[in-house]
N, C-alpha and C. Protein backbone atom coordinates (compact mmCIF):
# COMPACT_ATOMS: atom_id res chain seq x y z
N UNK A 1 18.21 -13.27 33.11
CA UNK A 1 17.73 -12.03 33.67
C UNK A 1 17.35 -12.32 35.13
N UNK A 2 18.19 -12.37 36.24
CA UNK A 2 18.15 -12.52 37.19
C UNK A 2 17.30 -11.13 38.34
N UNK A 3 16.70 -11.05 38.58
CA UNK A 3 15.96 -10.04 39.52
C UNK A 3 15.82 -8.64 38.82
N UNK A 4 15.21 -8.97 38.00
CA UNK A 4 14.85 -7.84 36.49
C UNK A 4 15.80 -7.43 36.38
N UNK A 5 17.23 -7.64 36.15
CA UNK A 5 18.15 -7.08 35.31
C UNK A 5 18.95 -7.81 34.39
N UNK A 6 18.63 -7.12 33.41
CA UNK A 6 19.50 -7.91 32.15
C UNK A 6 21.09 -7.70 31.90
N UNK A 7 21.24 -8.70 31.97
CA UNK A 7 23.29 -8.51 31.86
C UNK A 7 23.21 -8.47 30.01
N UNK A 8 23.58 -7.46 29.29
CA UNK A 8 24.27 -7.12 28.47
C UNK A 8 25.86 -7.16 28.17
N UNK A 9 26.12 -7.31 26.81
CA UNK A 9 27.71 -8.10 26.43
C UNK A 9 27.94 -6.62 26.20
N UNK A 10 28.39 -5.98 26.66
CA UNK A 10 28.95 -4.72 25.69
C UNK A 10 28.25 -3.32 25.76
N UNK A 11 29.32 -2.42 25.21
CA UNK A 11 28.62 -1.06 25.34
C UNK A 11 27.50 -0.97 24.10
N UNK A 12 27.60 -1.52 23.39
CA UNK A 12 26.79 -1.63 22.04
C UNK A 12 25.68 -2.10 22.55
N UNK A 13 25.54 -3.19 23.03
CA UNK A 13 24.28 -3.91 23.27
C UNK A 13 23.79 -2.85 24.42
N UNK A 14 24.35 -2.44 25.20
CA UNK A 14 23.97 -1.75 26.31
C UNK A 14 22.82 -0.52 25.70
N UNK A 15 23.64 0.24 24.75
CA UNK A 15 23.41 1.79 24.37
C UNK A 15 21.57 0.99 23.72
N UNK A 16 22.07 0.14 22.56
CA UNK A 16 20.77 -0.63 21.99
C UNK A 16 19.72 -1.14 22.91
N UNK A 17 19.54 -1.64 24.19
CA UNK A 17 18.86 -1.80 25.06
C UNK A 17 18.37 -0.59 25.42
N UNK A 18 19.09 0.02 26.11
CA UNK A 18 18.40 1.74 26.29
C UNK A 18 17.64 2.58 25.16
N UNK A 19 18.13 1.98 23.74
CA UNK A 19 16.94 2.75 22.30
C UNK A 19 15.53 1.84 22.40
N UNK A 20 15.91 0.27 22.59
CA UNK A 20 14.57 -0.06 22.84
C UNK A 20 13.75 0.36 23.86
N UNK A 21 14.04 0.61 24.92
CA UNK A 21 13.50 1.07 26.32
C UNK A 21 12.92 2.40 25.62
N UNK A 22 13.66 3.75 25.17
CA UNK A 22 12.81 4.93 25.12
C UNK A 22 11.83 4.65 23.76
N UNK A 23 12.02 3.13 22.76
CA UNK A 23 11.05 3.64 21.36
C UNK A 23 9.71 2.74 22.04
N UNK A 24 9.84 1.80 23.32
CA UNK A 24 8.83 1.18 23.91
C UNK A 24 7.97 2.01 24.31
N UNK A 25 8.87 3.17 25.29
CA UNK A 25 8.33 4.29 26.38
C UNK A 25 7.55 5.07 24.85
N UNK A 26 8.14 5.57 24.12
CA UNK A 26 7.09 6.20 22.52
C UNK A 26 6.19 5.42 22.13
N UNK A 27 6.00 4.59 22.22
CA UNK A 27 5.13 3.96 21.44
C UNK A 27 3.99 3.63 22.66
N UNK A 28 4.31 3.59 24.01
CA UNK A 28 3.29 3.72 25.17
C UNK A 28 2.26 4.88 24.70
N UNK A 29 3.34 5.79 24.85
CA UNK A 29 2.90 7.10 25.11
C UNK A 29 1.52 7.73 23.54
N UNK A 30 1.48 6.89 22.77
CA UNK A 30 0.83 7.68 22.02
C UNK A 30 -0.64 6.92 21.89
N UNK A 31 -1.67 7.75 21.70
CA UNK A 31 -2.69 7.48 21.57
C UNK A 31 -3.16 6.01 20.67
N UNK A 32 -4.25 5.02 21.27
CA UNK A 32 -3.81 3.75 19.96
C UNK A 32 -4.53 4.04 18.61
N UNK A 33 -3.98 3.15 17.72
CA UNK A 33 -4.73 3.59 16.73
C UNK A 33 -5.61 2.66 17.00
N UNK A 34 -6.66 3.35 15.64
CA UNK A 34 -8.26 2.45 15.25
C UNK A 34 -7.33 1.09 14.50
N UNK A 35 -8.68 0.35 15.10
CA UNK A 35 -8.59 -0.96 14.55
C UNK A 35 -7.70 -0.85 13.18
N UNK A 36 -7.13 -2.29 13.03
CA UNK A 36 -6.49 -1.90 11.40
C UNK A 36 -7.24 -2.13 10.56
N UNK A 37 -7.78 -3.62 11.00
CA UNK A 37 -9.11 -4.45 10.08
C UNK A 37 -10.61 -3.54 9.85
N UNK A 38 -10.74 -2.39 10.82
CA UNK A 38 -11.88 -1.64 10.46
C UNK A 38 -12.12 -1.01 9.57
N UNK A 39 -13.27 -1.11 8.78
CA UNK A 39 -13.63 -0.72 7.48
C UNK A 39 -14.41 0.17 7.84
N UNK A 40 -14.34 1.41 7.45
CA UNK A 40 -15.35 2.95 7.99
C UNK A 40 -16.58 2.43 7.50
N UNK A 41 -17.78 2.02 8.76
CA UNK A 41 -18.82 2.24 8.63
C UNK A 41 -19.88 0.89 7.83
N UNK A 42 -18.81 -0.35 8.60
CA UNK A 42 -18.59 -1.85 8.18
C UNK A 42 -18.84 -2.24 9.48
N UNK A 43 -20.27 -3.39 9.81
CA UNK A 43 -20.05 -3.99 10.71
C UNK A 43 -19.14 -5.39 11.00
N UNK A 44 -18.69 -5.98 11.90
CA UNK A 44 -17.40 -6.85 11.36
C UNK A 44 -18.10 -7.90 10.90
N UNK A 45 -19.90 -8.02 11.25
CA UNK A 45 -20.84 -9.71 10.36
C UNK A 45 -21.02 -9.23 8.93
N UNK A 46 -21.10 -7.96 8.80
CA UNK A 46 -21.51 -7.51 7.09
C UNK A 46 -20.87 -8.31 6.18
N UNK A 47 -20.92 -7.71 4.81
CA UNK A 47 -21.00 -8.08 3.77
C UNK A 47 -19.37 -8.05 3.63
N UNK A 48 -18.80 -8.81 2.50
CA UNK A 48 -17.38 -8.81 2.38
C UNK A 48 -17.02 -7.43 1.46
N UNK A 49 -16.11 -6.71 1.83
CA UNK A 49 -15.74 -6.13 1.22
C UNK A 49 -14.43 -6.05 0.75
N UNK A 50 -14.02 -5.92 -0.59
CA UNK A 50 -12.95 -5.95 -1.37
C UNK A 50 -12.33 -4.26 -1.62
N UNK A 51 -11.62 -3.88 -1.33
CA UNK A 51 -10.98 -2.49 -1.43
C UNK A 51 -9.84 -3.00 -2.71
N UNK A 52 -10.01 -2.00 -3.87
CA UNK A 52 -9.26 -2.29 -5.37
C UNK A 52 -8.14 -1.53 -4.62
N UNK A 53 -6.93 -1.28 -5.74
CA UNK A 53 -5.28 -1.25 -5.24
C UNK A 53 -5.76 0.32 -4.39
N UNK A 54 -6.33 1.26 -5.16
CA UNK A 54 -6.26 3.17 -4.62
C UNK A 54 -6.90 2.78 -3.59
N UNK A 55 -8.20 2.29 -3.41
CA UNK A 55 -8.50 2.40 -1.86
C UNK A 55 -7.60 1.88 -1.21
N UNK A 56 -6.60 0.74 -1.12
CA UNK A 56 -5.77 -0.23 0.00
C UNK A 56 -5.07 0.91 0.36
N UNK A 57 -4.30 1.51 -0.98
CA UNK A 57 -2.93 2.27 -0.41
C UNK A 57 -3.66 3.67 0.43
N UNK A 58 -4.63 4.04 -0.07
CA UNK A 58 -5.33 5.10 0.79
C UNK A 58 -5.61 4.62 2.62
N UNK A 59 -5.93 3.57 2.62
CA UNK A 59 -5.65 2.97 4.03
C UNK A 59 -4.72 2.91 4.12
N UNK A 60 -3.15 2.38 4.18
CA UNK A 60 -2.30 2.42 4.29
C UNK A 60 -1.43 3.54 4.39
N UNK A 61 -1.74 4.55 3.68
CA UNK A 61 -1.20 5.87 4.42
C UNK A 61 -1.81 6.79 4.92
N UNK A 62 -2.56 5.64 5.61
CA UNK A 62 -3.76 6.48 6.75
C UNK A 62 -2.93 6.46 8.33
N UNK A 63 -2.23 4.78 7.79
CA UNK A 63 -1.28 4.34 8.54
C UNK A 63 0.50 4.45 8.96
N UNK A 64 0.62 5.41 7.82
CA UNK A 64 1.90 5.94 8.01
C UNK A 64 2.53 5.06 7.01
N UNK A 65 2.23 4.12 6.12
CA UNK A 65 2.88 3.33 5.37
C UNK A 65 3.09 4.09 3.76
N UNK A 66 4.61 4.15 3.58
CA UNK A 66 4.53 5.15 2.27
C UNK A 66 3.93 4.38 0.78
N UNK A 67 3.52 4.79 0.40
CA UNK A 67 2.58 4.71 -1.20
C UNK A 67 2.96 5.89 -1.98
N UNK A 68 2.83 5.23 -3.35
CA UNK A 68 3.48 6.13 -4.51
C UNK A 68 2.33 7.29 -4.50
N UNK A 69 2.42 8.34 -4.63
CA UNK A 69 1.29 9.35 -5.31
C UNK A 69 0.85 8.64 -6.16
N UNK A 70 -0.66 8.45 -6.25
CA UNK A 70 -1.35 8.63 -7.32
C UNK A 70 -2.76 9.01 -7.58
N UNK A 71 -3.41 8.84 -8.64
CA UNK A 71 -4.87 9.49 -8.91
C UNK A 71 -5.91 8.21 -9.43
N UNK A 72 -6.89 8.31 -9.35
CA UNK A 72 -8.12 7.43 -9.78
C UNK A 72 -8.35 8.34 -10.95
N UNK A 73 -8.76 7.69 -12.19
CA UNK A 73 -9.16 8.17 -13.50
C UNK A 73 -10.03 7.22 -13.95
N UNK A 74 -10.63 7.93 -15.41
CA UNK A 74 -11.96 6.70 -15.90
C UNK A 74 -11.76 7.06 -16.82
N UNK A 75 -10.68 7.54 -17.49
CA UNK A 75 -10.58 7.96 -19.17
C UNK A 75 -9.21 8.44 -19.21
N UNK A 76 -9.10 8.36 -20.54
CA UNK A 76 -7.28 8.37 -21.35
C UNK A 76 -6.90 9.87 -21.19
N UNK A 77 -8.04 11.03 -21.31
CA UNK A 77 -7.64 12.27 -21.08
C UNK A 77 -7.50 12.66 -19.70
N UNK A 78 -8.42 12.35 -18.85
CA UNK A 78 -8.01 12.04 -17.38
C UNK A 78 -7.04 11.54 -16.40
N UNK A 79 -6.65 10.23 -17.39
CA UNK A 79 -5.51 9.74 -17.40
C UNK A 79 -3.97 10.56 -17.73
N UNK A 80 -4.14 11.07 -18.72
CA UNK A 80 -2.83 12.06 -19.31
C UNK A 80 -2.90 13.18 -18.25
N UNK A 81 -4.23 13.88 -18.06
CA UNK A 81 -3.78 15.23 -16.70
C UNK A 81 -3.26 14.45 -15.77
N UNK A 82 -3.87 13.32 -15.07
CA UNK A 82 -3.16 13.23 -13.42
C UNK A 82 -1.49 12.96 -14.08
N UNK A 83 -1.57 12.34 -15.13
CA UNK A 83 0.21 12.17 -14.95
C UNK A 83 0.87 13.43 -15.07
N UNK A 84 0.48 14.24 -15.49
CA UNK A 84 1.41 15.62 -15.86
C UNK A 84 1.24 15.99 -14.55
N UNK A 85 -0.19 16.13 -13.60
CA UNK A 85 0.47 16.67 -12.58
C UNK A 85 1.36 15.81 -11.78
N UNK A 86 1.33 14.53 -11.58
CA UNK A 86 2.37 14.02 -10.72
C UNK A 86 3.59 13.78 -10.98
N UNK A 87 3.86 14.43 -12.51
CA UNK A 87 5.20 14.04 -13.11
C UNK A 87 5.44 12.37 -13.57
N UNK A 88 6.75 12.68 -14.58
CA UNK A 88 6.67 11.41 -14.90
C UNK A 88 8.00 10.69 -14.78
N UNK A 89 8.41 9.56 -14.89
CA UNK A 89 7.68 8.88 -15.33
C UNK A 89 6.17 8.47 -14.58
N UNK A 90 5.47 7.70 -15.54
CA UNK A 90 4.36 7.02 -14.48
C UNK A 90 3.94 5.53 -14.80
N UNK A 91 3.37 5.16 -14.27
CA UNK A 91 2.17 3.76 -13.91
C UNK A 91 1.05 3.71 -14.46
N UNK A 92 0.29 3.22 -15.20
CA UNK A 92 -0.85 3.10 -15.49
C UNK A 92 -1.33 1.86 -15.07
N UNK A 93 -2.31 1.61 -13.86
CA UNK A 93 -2.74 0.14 -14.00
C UNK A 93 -4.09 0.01 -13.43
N UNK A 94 -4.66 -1.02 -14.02
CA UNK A 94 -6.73 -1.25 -14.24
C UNK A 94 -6.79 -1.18 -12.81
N UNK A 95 -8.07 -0.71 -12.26
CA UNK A 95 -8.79 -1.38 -11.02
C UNK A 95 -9.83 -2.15 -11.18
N UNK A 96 -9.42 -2.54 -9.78
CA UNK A 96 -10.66 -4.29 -10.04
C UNK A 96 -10.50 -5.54 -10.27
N UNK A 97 -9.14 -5.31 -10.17
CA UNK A 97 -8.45 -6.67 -10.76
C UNK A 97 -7.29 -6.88 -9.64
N UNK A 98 -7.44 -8.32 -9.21
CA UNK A 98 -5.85 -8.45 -8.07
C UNK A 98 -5.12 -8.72 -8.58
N UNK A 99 -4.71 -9.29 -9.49
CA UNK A 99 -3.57 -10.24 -10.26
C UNK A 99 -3.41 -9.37 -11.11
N UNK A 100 -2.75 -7.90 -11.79
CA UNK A 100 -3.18 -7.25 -12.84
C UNK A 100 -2.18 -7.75 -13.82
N UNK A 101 -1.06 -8.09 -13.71
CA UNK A 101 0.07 -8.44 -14.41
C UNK A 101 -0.49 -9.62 -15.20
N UNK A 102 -0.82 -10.81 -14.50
CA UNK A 102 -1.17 -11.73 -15.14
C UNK A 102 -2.05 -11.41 -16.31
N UNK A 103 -3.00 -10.35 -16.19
CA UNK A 103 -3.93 -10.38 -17.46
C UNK A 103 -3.50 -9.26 -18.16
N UNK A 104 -1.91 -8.55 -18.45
CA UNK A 104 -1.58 -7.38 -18.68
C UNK A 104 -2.22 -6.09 -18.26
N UNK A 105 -2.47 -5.88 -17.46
CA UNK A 105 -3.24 -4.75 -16.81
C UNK A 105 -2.17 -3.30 -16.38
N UNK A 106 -0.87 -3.85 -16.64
CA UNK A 106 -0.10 -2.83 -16.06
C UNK A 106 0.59 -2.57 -17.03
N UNK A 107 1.54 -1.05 -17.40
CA UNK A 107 1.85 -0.25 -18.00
C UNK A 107 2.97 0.67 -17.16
N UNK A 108 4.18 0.14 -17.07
CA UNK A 108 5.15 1.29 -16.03
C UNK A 108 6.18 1.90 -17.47
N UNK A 109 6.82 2.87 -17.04
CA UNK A 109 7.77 3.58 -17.47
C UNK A 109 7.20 4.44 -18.81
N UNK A 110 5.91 5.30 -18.31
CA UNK A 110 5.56 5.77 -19.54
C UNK A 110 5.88 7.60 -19.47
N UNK A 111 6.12 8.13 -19.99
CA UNK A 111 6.83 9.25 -20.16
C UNK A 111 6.62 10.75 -20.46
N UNK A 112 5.59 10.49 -21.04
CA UNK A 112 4.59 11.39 -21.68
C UNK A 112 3.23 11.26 -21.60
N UNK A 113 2.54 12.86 -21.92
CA UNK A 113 0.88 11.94 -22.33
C UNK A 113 0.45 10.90 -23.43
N UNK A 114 0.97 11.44 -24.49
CA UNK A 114 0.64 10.36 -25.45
C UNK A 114 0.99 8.56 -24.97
N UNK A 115 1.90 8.41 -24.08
CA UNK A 115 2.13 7.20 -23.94
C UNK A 115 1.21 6.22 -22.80
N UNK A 116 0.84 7.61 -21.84
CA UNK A 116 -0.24 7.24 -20.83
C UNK A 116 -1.81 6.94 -21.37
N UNK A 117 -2.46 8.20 -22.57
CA UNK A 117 -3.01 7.60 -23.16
C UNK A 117 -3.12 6.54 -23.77
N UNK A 118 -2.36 5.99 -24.39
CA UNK A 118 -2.15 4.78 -25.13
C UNK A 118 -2.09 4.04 -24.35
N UNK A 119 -1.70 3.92 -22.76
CA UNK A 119 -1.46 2.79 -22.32
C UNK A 119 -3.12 2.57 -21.75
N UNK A 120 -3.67 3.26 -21.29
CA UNK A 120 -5.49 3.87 -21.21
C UNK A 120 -5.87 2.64 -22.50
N UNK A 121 -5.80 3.06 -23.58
CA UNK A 121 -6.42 2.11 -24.77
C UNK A 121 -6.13 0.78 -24.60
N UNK A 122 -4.83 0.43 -24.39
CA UNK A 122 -4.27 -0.79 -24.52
C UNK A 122 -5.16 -1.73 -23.38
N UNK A 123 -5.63 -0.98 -22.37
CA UNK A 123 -6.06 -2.00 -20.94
C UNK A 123 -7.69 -1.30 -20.84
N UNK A 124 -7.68 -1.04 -21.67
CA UNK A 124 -9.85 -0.50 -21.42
C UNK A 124 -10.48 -1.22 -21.32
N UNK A 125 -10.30 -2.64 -22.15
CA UNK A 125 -11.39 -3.77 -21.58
C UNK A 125 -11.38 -4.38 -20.61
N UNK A 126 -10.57 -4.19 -19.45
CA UNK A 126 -10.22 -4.64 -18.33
C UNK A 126 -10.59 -3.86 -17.23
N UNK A 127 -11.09 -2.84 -17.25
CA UNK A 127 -11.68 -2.25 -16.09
C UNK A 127 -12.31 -0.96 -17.39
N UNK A 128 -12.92 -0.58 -16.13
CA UNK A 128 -13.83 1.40 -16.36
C UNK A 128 -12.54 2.32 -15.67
N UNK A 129 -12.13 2.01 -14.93
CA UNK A 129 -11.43 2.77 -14.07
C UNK A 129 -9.45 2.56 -14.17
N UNK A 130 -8.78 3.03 -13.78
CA UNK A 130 -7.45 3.24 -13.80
C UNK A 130 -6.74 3.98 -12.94
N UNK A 131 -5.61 3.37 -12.20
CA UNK A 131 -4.45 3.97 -11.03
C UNK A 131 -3.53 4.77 -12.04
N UNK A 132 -3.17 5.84 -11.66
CA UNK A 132 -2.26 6.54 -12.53
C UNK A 132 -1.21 6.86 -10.82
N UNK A 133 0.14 6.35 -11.44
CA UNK A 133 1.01 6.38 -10.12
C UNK A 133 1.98 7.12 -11.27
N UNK A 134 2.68 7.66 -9.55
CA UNK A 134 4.38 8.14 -10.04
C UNK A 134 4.90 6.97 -9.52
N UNK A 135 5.87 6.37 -10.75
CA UNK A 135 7.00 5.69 -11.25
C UNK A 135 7.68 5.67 -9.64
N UNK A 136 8.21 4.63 -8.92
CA UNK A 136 9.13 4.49 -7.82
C UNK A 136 10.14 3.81 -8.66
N UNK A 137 11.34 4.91 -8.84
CA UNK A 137 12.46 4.07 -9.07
C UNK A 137 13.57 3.84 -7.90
N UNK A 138 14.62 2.87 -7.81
CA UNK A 138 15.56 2.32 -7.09
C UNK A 138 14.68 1.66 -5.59
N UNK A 139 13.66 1.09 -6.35
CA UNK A 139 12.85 0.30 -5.33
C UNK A 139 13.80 -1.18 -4.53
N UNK A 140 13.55 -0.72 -3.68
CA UNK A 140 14.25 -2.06 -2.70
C UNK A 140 13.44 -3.43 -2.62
N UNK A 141 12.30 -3.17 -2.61
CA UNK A 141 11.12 -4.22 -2.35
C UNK A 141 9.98 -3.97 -2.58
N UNK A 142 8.89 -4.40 -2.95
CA UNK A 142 7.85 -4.60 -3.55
C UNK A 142 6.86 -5.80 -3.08
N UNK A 143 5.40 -5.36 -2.55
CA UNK A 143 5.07 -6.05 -2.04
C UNK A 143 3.63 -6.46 -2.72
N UNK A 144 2.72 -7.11 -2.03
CA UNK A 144 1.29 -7.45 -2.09
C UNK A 144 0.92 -7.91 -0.41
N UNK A 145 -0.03 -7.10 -0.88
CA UNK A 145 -0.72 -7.45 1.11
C UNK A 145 -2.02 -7.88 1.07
N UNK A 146 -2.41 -8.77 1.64
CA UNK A 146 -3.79 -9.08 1.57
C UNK A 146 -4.48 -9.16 2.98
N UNK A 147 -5.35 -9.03 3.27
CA UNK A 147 -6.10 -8.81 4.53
C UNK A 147 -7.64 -9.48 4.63
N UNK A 148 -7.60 -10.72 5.17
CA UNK A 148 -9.26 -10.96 5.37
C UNK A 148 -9.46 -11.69 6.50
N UNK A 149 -10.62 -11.71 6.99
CA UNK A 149 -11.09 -12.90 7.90
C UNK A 149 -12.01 -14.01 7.94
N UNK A 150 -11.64 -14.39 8.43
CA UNK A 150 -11.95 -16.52 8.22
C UNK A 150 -12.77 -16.21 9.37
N UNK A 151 -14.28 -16.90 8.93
CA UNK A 151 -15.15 -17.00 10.16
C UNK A 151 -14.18 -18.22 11.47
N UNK A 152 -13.74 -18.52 11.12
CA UNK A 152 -13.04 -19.52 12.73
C UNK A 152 -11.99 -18.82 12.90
N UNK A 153 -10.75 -19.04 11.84
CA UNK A 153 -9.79 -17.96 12.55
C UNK A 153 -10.07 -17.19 12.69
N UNK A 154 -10.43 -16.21 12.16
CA UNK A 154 -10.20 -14.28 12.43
C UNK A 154 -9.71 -13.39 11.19
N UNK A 155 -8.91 -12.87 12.03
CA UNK A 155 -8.30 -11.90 10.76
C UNK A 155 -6.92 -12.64 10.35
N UNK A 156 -6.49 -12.62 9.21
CA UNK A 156 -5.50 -12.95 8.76
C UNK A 156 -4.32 -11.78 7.50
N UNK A 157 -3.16 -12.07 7.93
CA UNK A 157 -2.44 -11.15 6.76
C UNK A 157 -1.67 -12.05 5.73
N UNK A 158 -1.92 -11.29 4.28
CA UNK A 158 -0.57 -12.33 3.71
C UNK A 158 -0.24 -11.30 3.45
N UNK A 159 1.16 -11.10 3.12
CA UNK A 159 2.51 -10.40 2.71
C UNK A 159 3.58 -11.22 1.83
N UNK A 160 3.33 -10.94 0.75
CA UNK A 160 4.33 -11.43 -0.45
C UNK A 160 5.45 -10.57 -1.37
N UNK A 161 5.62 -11.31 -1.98
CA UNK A 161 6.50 -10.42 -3.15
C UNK A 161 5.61 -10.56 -3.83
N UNK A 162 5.69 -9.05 -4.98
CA UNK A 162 5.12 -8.49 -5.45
C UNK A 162 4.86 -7.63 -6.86
C-alpha cells in the first residue's frame, strides 16, 4: 500500500474493498453500544454474578444476536401454556445449571402438552424453574458462550460447541 492506496487483483476484490469501506463508514456512523460486560446496575468490584441460560439469551438479543423464543416457567402447567403459545415442537430445559445435558436436564423434540409436562416431572429435582424454547430445526451451529473477568486479566470470552 504505497501512499494510501491499495492495489487490488481484480474487479472482485475491487467491488469487495468498496463493501468494506461503506459497512466501516455504517458501523462509524451509529451510535456505540453500552458496554457488553455491563450488568444493569452492577458495579464492575461487586459481587459475581451468574446470569442462568433466559437471562444470557435476553442479553444477547439485546444485542441483535438471534435466540430461540422462549418463556421462564416454575411448573408443568405453566410449562404446557408457554409451549402452546410458542408452538411446537419445543425444549424443555432446568435453570441453574451450566452443564444441563450432563445431568439430563434437557428435553428437545416434545410435541404436545402432555409431553412438555412430563418432561417438567422428569427434571423437577434439578431446578424450581424451567426454559421452555421453540425447537430450532436445520440448525447450522450451536454454541455455549461464557463471559467473565479475571481480576489480572479482565474480561474474557469462551465460545464453544455446544
Amino acid at each position: 500500500m504505497k501512499d494510501g492506496i491499495a492495489s487490488l487483483g481484480g474487479i472482485d476484490d475491487g467491488i469487495a474493498g468498496i463493501q468494506a469501506a461503506v459497512d466501516v463508514g455504517d458501523a462509524w456512523s451509529r451510535p456505540p453500544s453500552p458496554p457488553l460486560l455491563a450488568v444493569s446496575g452492577q458495579r464492575e468490584e461487586g459481587p459475581v454474578q451468574v446470569l442462568d441460560e433466559a437471562e444470557s439469551k435476553d442479553y444477547l438479543a439485546r444485542y441483535g444476536v438471534p435466540v430461540p423464543s422462549g418463556r421462564v416457567v416454575r411448573s408443568a402447567a405453566e410449562a404446557a401454556a408457554a409451549a402452546g403459545e410458542l408452538g411446537y415442537p419445543v425444549v424443555v430445559k432446568t435453570l441453574g445449571v451450566a452443564h444441563k445435558t450432563e445431568v439430563g436436564g434437557v428435553r428437545v423434540g416434545l410435541g404436545d402438552a402432555d409431553e412438555v409436562s412430563a418432561a417438567v416431572a422428569e427434571i423437577s429435582g434439578l431446578s424450581e424453574s424451567y426454559l421452555i424454547e421453540r425447537m430450532v430445526e436445520d440448525v447450522v451451529a450451536e454454541f455455549i458462550v461464557g463471559v467473565a473477568r479475571d481480576e489480572q486479566f479482565g474480561p474474557y470470552l469462551l465460545v464453544g460447541g455446544g
